[in-house]
Protein backbone atom coordinates (compact mmCIF):
# COMPACT_ATOMS: atom_id res chain seq x y z
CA UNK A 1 21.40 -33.79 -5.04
CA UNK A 2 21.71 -30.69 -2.89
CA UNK A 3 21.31 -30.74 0.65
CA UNK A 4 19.10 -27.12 1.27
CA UNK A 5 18.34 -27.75 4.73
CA UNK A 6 21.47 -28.12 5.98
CA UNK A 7 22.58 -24.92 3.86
CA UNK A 8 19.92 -23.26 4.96
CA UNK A 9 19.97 -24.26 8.77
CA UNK A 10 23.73 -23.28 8.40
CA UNK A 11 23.24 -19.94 6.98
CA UNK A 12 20.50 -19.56 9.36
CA UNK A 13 22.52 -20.30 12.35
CA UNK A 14 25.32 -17.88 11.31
CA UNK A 15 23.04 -15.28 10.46
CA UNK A 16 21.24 -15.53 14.25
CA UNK A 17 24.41 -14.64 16.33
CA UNK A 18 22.84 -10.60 15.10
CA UNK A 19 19.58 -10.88 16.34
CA UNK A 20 20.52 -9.13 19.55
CA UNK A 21 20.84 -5.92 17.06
CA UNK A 22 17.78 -6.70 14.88
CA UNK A 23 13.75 -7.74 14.82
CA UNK A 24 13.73 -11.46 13.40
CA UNK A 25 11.14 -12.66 11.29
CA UNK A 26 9.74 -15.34 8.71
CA UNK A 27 8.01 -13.28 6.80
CA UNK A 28 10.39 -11.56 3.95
CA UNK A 29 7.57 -9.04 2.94
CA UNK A 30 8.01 -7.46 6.08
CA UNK A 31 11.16 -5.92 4.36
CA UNK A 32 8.80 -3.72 1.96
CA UNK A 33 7.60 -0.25 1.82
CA UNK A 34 4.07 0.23 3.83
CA UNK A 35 2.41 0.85 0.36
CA UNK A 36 3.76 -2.78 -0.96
CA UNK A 37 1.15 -5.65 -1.04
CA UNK A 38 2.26 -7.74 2.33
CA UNK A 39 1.73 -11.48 2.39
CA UNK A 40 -0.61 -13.38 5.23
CA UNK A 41 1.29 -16.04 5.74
CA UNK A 42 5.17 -16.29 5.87
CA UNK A 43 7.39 -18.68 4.77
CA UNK A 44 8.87 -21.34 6.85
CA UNK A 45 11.73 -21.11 5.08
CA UNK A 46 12.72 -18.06 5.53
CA UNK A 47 14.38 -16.19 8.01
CA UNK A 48 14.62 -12.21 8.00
CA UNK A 49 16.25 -9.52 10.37
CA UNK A 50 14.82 -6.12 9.76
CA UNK A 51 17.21 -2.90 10.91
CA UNK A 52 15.41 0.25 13.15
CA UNK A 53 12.25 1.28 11.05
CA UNK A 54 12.51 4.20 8.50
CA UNK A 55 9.99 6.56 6.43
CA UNK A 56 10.57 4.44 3.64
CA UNK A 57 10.75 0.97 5.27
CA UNK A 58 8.22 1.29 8.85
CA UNK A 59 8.83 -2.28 9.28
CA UNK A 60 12.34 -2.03 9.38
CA UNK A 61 14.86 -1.52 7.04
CA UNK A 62 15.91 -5.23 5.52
CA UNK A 63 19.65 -6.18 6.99
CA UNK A 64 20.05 -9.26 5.82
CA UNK A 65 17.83 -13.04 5.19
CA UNK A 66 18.02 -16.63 3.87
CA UNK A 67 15.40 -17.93 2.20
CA UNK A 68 15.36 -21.73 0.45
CA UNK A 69 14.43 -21.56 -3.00
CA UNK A 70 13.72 -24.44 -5.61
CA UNK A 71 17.57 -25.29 -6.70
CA UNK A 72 19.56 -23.33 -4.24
CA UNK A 73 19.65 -20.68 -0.67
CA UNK A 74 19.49 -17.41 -1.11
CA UNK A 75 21.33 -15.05 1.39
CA UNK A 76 20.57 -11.46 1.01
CA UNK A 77 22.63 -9.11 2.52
CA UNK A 78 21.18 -5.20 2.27
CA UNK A 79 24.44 -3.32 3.36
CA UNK A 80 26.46 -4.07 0.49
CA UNK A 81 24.29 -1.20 -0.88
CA UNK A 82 25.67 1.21 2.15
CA UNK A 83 29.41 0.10 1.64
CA UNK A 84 30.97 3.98 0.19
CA UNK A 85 33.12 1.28 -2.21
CA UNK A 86 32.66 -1.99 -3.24
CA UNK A 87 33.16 -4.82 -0.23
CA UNK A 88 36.32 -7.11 -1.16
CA UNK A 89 34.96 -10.21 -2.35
CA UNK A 90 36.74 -13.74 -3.34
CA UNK A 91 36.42 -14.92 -6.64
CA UNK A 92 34.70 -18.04 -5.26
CA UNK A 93 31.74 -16.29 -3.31
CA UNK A 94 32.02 -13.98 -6.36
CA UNK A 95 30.67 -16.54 -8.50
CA UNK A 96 27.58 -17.27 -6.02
CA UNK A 97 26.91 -13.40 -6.50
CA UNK A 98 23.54 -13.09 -8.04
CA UNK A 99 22.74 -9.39 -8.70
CA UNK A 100 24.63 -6.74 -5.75
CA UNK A 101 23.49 -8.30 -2.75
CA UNK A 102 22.45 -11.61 -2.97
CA UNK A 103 24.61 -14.98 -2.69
CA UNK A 104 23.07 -18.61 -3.69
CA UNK A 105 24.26 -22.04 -2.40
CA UNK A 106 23.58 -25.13 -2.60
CA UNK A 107 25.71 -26.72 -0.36
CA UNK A 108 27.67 -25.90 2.70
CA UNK A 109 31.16 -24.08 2.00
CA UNK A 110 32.70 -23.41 5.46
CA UNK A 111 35.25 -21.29 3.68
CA UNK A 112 32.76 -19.11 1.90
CA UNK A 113 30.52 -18.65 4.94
CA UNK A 114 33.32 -17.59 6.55
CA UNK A 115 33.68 -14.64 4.49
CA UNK A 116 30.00 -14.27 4.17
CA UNK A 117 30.04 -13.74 7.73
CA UNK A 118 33.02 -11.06 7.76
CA UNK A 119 31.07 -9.27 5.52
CA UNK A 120 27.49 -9.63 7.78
CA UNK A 121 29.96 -8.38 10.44
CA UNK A 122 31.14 -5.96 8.42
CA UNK A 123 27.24 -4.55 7.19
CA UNK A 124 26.02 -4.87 11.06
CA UNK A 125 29.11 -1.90 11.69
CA UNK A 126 27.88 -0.23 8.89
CA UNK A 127 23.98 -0.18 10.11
CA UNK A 128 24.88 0.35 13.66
CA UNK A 129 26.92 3.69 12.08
CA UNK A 130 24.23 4.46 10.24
CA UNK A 131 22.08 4.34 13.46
CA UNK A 132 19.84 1.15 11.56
CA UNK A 133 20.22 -1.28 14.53
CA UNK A 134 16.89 -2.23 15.88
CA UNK A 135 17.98 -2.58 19.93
């Protein structure tokens, strides 16, 4: 049986050392456009850090978040989308690659989150060129 608290608490906790550079928040739908339907009440389990607002985005423009799903923890991370060419990837966090930007888990790989945080890292560098960094 999975253990999705710990993932997610660990993914959490690597995630926080950027919230000097970026509004945190529990509520993921604070990452959509102002005319997207917004939800009251946000999720416990999730954890969101929104970039420097936009036109498109006046909440913020999403950087990255973990949210716990049903079978696994999702971590989103936005600037894969900025990168001018594809980030280097392993084959092993390749296979937790859902979609461009999102990587599942359902249990704690200190290798993989490793290289999940060289490439957080690597997307904060790219906001803070981008001038997306909310402090």
């Amino acid at each position: 049986m999975p253990d999705l608290p710990a993932v997610y608490a660990e993914l959490r906790r690597r995630l926080s050392v950027h919230e000097d550079a970026f509004l945190v928040s529990d509520n993921l739908t604070d990452a959509n456009t102002a005319a997207s339907r917004k939800v009251d009440e946000p999720s416990p389990d999730t954890y969101v850090l929104l970039g420097a607002p936009t036109d498109r985005y006046p909440d913020g423009q999403l950087f990255a978040s973990v949210r716990i799903g049903k079978r696994y923890v999702s971590y989103h991370l936005m600037s894969v989308y900025m990168s001018p060419e594809e980030p280097s990837i392993s084959p092993e966090l390749t296979r937790r690659r859902q979609g461009k930007s999102c990587f599942n888990f359902t249990r704690v790989d200190d290798a993989l989150f490793d290289e999940l945080a060289d490439l957080t890292d690597h997307g904060r560098d790219l906001y803070e060129a981008e001038g997306l960094l909310r402090r």
